[in-house]
ModelCIF file with pLDDT and N, C-alpha, C, O atoms, coordinates in Angstrom:
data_MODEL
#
_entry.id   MODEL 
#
_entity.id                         1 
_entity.type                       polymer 
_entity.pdbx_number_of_molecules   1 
#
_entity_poly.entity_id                      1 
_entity_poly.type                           'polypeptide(L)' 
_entity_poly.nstd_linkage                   no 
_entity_poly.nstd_monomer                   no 
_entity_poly.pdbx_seq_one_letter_code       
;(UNK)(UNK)(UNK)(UNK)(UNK)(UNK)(UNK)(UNK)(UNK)(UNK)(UNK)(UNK)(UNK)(UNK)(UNK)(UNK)
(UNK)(UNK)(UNK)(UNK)(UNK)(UNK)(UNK)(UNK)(UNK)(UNK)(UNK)(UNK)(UNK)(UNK)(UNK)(UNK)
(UNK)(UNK)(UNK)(UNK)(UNK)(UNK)(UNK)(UNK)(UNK)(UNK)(UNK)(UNK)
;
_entity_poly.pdbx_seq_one_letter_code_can   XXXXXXXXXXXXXXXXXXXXXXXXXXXXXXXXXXXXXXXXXXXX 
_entity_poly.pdbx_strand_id                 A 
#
loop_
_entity_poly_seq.entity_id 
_entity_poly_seq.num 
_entity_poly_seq.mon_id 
_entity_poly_seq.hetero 
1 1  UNK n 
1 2  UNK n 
1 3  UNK n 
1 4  UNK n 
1 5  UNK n 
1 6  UNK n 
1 7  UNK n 
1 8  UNK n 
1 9  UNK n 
1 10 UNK n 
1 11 UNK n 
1 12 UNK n 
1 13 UNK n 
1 14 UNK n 
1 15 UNK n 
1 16 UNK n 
1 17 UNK n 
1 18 UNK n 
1 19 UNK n 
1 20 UNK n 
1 21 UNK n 
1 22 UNK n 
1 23 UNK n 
1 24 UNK n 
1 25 UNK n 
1 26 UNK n 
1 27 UNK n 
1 28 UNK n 
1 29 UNK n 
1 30 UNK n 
1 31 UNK n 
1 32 UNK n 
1 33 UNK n 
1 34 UNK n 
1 35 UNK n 
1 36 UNK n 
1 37 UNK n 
1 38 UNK n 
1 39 UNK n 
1 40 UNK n 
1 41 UNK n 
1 42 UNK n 
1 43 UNK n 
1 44 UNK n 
#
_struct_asym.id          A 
_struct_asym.entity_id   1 
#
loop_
_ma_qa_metric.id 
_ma_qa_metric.mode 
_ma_qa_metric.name 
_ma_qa_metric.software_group_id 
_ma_qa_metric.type 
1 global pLDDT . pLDDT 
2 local  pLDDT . pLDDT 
#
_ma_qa_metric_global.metric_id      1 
_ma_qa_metric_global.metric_value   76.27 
_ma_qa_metric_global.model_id       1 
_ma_qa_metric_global.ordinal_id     1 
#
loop_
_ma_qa_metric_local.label_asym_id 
_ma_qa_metric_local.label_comp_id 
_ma_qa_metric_local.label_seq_id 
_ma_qa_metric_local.metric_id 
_ma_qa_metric_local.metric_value 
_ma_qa_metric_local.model_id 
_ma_qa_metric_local.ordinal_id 
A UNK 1  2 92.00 1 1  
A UNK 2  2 93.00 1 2  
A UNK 3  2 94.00 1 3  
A UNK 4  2 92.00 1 4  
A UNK 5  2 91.00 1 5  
A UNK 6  2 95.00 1 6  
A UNK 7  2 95.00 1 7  
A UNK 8  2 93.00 1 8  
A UNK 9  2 95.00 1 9  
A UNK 10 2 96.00 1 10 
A UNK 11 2 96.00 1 11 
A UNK 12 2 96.00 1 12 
A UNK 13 2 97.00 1 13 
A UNK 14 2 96.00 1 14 
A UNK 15 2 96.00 1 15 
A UNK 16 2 94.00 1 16 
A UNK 17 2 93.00 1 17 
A UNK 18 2 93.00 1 18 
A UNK 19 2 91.00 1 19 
A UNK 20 2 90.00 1 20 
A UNK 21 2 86.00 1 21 
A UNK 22 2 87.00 1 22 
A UNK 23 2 79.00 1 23 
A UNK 24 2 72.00 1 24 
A UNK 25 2 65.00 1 25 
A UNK 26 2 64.00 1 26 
A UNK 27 2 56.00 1 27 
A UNK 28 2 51.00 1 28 
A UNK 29 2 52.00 1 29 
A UNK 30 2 50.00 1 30 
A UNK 31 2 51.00 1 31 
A UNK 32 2 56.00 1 32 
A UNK 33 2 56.00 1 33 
A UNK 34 2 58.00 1 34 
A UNK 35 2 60.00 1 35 
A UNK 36 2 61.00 1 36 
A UNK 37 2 59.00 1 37 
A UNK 38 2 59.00 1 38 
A UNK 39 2 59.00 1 39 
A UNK 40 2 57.00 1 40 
A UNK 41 2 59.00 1 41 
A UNK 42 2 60.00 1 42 
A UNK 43 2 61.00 1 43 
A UNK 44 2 60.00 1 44 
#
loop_
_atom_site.group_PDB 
_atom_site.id 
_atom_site.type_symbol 
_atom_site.label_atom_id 
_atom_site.label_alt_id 
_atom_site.label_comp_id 
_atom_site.label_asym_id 
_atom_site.label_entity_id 
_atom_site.label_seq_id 
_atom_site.pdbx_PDB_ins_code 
_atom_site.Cartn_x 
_atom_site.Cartn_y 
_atom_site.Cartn_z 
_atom_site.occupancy 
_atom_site.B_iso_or_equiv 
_atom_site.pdbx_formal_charge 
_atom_site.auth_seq_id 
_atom_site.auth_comp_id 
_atom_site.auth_asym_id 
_atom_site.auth_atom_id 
_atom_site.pdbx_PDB_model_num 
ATOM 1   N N  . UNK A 1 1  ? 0.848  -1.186 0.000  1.00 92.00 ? 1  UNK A N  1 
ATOM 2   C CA . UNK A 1 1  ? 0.000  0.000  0.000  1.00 92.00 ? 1  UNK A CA 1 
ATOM 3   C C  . UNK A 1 1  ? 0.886  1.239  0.000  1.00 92.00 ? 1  UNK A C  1 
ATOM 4   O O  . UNK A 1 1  ? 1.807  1.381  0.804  1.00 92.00 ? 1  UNK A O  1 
ATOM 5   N N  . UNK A 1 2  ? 0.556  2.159  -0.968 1.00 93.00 ? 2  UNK A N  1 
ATOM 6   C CA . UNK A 1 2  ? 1.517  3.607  -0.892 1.00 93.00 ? 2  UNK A CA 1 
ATOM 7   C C  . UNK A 1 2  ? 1.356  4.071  0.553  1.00 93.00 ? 2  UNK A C  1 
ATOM 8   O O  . UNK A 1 2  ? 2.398  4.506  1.044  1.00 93.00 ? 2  UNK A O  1 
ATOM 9   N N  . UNK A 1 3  ? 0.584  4.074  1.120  1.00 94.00 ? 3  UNK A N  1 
ATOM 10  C CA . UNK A 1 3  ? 1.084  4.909  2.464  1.00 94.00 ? 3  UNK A CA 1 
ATOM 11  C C  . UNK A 1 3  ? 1.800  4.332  3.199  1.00 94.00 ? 3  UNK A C  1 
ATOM 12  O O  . UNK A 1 3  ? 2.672  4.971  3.788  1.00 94.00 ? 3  UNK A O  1 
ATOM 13  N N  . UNK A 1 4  ? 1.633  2.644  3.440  1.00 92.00 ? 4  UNK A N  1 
ATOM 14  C CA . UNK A 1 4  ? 2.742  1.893  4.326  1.00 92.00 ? 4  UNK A CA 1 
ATOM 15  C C  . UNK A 1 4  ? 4.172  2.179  3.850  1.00 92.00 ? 4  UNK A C  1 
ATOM 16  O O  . UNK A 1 4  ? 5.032  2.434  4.694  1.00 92.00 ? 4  UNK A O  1 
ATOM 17  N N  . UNK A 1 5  ? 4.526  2.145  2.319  1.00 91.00 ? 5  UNK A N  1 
ATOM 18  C CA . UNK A 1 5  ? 5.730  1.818  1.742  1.00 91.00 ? 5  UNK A CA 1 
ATOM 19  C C  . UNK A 1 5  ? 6.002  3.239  1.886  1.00 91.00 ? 5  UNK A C  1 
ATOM 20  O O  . UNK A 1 5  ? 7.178  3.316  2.239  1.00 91.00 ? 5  UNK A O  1 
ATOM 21  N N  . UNK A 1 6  ? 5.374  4.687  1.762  1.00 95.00 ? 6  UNK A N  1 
ATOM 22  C CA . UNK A 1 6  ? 6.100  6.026  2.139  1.00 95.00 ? 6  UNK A CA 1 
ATOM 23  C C  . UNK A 1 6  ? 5.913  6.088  3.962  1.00 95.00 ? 6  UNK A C  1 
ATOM 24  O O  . UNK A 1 6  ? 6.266  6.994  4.717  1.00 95.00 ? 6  UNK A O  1 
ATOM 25  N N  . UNK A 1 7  ? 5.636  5.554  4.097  1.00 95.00 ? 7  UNK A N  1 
ATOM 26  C CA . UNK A 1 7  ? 6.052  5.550  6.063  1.00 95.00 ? 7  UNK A CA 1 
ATOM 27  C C  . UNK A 1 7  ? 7.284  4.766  6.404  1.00 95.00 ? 7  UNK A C  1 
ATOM 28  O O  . UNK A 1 7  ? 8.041  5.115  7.310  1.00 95.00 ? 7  UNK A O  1 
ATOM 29  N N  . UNK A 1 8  ? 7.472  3.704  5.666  1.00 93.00 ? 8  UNK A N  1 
ATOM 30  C CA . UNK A 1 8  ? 8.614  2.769  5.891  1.00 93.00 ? 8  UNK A CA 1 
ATOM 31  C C  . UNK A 1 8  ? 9.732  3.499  5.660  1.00 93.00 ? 8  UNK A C  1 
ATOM 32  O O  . UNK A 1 8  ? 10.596 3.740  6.503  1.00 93.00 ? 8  UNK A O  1 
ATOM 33  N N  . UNK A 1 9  ? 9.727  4.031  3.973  1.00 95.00 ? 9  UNK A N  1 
ATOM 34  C CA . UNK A 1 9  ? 10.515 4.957  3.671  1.00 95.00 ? 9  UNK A CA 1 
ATOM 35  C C  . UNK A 1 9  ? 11.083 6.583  4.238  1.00 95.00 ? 9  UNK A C  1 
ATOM 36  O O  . UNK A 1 9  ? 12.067 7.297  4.044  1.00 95.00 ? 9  UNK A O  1 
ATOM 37  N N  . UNK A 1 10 ? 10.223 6.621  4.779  1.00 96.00 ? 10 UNK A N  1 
ATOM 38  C CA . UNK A 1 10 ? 10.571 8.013  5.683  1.00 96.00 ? 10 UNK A CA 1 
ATOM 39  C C  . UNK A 1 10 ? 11.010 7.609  7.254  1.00 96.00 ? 10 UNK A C  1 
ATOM 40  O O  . UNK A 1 10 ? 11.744 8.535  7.600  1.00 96.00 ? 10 UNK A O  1 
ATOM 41  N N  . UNK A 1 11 ? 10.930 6.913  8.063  1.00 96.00 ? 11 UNK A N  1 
ATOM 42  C CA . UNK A 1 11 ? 11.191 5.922  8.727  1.00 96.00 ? 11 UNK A CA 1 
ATOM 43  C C  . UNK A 1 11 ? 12.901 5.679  8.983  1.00 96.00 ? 11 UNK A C  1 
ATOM 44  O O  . UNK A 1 11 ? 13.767 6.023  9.787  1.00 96.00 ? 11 UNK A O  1 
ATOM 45  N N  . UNK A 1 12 ? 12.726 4.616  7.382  1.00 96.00 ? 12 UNK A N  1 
ATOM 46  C CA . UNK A 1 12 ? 14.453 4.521  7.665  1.00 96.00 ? 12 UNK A CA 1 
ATOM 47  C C  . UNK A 1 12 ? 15.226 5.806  7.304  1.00 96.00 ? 12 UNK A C  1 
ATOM 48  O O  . UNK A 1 12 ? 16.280 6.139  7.846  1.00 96.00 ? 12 UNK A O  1 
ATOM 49  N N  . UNK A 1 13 ? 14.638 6.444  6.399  1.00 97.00 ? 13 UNK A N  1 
ATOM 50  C CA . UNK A 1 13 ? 15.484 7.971  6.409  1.00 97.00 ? 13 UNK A CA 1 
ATOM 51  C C  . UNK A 1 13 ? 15.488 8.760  7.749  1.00 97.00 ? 13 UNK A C  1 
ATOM 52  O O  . UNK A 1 13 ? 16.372 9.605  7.900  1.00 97.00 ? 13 UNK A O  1 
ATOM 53  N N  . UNK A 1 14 ? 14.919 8.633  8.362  1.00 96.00 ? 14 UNK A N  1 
ATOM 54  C CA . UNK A 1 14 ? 14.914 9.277  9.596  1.00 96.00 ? 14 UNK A CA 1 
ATOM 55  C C  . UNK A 1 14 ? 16.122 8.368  10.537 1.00 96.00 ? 14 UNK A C  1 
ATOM 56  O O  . UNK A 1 14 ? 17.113 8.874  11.063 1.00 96.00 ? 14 UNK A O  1 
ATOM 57  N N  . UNK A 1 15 ? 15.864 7.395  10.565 1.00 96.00 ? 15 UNK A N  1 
ATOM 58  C CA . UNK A 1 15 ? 16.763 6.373  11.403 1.00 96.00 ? 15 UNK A CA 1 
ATOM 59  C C  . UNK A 1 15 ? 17.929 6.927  11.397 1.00 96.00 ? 15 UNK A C  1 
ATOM 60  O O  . UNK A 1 15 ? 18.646 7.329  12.313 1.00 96.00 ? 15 UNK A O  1 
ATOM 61  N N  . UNK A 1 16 ? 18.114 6.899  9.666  1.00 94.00 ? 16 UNK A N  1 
ATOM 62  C CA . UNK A 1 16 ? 19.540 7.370  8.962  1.00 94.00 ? 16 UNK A CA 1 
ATOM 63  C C  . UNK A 1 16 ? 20.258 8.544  9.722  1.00 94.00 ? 16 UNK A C  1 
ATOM 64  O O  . UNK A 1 16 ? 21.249 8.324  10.419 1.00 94.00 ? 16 UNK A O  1 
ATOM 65  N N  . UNK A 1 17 ? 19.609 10.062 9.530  1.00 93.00 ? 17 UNK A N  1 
ATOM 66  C CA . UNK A 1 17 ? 19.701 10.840 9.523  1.00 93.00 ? 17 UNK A CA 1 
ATOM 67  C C  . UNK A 1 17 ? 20.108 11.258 11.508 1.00 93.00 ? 17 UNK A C  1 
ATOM 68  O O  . UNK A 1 17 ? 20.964 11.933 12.080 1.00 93.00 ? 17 UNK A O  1 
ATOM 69  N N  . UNK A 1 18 ? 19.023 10.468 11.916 1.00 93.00 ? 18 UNK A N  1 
ATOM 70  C CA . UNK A 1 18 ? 19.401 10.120 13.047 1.00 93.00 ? 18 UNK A CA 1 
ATOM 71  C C  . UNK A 1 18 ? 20.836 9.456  13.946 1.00 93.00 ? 18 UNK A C  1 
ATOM 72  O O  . UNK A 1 18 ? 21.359 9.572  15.054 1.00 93.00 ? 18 UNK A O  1 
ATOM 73  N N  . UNK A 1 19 ? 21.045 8.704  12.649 1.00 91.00 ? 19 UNK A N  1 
ATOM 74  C CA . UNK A 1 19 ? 22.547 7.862  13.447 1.00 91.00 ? 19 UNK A CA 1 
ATOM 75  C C  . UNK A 1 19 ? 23.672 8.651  12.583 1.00 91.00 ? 19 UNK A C  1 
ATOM 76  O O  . UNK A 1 19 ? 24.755 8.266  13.023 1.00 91.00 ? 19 UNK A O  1 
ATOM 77  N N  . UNK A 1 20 ? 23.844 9.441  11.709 1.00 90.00 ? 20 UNK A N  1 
ATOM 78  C CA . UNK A 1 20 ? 24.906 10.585 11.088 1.00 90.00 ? 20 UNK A CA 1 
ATOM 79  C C  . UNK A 1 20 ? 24.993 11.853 12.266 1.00 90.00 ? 20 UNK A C  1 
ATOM 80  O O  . UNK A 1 20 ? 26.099 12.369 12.422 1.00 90.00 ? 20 UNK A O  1 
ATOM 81  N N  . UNK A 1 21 ? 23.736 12.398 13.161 1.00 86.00 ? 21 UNK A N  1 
ATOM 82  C CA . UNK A 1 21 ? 23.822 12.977 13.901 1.00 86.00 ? 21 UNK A CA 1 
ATOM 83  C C  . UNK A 1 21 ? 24.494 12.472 15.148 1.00 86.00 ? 21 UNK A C  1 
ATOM 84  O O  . UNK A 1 21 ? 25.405 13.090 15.699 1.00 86.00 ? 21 UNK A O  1 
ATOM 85  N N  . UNK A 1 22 ? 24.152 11.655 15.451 1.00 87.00 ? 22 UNK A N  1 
ATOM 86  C CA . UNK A 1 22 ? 24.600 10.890 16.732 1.00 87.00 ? 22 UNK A CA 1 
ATOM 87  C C  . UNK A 1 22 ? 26.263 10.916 16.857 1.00 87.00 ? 22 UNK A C  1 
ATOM 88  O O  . UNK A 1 22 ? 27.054 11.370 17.683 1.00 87.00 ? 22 UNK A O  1 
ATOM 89  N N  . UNK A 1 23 ? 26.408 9.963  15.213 1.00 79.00 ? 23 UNK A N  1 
ATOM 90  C CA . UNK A 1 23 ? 27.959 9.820  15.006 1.00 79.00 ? 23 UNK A CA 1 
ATOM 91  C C  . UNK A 1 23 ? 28.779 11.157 15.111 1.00 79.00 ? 23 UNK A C  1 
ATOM 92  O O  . UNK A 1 23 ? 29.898 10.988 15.595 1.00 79.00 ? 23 UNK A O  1 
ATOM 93  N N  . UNK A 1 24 ? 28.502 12.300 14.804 1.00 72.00 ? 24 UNK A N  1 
ATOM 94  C CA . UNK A 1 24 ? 28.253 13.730 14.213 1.00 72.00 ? 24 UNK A CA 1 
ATOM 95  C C  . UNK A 1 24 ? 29.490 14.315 16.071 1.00 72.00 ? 24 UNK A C  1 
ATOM 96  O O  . UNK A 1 24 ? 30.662 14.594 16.325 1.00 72.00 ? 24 UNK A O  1 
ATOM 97  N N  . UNK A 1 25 ? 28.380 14.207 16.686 1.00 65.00 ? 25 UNK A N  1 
ATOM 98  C CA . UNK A 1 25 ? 28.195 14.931 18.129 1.00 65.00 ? 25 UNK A CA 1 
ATOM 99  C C  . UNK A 1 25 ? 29.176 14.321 18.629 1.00 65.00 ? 25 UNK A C  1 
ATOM 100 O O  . UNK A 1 25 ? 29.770 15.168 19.295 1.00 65.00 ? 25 UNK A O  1 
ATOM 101 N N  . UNK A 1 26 ? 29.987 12.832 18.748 1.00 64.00 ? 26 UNK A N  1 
ATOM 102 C CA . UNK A 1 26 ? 30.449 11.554 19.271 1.00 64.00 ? 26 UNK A CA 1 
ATOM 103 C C  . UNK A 1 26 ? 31.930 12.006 18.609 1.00 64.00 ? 26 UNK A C  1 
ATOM 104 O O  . UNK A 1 26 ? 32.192 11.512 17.512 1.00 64.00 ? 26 UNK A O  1 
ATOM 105 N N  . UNK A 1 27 ? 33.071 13.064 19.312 1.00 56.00 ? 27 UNK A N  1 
ATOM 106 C CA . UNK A 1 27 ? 34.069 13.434 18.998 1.00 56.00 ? 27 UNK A CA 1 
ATOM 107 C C  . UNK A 1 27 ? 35.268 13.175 19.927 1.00 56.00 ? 27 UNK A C  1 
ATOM 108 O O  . UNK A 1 27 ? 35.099 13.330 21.136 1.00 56.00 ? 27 UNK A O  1 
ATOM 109 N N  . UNK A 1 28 ? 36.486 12.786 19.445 1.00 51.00 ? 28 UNK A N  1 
ATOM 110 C CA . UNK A 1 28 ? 37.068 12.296 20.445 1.00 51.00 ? 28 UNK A CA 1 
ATOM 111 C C  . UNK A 1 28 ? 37.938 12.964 20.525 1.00 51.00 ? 28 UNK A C  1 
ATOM 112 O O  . UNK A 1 28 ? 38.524 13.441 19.554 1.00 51.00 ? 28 UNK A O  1 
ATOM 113 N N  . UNK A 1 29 ? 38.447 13.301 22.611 1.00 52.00 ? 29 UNK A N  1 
ATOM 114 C CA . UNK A 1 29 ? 38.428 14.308 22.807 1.00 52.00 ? 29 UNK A CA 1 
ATOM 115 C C  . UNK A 1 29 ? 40.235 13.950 22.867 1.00 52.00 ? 29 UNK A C  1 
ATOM 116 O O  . UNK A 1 29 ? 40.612 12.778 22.875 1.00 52.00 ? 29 UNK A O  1 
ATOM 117 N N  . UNK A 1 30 ? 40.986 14.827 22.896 1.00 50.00 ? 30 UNK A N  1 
ATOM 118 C CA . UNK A 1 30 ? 42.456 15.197 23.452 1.00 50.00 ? 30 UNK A CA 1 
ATOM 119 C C  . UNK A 1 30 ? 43.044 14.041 24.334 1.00 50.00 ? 30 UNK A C  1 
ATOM 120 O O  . UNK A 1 30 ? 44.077 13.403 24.132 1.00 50.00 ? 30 UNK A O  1 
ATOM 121 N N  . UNK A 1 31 ? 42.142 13.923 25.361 1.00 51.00 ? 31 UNK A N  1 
ATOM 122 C CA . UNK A 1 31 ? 42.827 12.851 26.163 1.00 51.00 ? 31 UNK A CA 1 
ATOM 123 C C  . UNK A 1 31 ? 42.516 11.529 25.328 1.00 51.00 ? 31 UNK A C  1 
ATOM 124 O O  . UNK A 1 31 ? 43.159 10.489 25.185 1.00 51.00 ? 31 UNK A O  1 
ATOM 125 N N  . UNK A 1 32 ? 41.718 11.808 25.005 1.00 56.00 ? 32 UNK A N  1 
ATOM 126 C CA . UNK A 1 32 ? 41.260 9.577  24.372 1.00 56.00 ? 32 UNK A CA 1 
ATOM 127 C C  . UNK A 1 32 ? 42.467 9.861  23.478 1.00 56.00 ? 32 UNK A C  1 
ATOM 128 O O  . UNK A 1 32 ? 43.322 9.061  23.858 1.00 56.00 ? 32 UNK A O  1 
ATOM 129 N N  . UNK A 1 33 ? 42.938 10.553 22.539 1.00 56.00 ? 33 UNK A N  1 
ATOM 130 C CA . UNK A 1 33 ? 43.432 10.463 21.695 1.00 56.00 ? 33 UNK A CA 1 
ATOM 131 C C  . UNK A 1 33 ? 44.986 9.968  22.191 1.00 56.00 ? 33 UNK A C  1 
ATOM 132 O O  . UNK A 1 33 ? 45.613 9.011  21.736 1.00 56.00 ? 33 UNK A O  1 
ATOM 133 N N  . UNK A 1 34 ? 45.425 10.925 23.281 1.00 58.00 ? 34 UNK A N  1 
ATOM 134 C CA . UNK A 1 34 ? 46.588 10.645 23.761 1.00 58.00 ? 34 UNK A CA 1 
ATOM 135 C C  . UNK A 1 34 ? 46.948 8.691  24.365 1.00 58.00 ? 34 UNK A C  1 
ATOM 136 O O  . UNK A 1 34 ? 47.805 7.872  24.033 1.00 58.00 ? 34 UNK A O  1 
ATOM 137 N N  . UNK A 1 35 ? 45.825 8.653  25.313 1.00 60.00 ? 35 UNK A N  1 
ATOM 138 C CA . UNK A 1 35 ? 45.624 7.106  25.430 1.00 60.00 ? 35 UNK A CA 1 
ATOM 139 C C  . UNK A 1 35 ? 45.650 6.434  24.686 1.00 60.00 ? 35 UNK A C  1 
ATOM 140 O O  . UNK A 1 35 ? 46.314 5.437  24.970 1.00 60.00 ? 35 UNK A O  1 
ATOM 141 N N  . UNK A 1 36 ? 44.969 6.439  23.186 1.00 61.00 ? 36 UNK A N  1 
ATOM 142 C CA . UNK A 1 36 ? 44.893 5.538  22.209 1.00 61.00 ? 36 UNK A CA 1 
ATOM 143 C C  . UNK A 1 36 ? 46.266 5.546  21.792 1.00 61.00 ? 36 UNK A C  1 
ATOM 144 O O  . UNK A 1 36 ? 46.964 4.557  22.017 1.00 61.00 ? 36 UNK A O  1 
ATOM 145 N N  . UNK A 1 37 ? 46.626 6.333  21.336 1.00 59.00 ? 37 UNK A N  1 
ATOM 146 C CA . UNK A 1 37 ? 48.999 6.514  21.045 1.00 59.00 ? 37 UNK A CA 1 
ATOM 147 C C  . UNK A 1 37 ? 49.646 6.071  22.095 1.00 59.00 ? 37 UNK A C  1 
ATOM 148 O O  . UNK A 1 37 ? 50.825 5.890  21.788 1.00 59.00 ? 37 UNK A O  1 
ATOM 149 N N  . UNK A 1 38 ? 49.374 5.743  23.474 1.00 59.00 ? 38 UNK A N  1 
ATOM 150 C CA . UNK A 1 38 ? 50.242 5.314  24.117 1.00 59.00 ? 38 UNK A CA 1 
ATOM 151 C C  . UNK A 1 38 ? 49.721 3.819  24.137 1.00 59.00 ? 38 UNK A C  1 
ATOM 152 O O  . UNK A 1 38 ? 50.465 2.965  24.618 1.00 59.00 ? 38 UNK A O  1 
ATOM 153 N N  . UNK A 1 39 ? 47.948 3.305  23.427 1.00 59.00 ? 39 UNK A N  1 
ATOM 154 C CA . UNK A 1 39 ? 48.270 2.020  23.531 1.00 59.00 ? 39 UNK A CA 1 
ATOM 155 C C  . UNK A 1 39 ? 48.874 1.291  22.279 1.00 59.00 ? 39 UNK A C  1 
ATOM 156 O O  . UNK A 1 39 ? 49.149 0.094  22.190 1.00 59.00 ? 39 UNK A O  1 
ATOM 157 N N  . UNK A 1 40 ? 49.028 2.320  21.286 1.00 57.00 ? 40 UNK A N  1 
ATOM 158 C CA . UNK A 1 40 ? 49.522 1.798  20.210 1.00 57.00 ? 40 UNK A CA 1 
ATOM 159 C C  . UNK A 1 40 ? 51.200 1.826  20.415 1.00 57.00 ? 40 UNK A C  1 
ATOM 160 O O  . UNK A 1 40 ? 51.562 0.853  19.754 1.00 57.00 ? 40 UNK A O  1 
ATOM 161 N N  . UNK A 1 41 ? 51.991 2.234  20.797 1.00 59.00 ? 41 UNK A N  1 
ATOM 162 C CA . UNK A 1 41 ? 53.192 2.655  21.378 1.00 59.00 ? 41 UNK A CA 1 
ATOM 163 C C  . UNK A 1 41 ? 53.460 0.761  22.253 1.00 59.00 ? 41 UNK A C  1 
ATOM 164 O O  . UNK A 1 41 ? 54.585 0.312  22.036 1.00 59.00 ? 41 UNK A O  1 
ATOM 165 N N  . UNK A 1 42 ? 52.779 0.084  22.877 1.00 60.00 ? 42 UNK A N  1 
ATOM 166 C CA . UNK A 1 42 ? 53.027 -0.837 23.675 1.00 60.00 ? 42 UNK A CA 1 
ATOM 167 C C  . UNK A 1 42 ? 52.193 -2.128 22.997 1.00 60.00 ? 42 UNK A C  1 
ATOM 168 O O  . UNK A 1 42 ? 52.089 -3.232 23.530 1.00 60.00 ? 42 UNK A O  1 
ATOM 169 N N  . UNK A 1 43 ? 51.634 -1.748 21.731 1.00 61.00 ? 43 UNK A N  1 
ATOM 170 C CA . UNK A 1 43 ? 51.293 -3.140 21.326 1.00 61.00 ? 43 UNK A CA 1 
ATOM 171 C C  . UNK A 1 43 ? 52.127 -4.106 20.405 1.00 61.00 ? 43 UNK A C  1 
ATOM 172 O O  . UNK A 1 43 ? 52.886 -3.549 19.612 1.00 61.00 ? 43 UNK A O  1 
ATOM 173 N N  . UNK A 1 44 ? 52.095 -5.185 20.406 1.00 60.00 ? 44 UNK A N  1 
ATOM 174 C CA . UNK A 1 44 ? 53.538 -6.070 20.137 1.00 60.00 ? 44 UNK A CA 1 
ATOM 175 C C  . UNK A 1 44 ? 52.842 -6.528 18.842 1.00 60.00 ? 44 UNK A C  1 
ATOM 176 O O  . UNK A 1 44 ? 53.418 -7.294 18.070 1.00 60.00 ? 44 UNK A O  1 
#
């Protein structure tokens, strides 16, 4: 039915748009960064 299949469709675009924001905001900060180089620095 056109209205189910444009609800579905707007739906996962929203989902979408939703998890680009999320990812968006989710920045990593100075210190993680420093931690992550010192665990790369000690991995064999």
């Amino acid at each position: 039915r056109p209205a189910i299949a444009f609800a579905t469709i707007l739906l996962v675009i929203f989902i979408n748009v939703f998890a680009i924001y999320q990812k968006a905001d989710t920045n990593i900060s100075s210190s993680d960064s420093t931690e992550v180089a010192a665990v790369d620095e000690y991995s064999q």
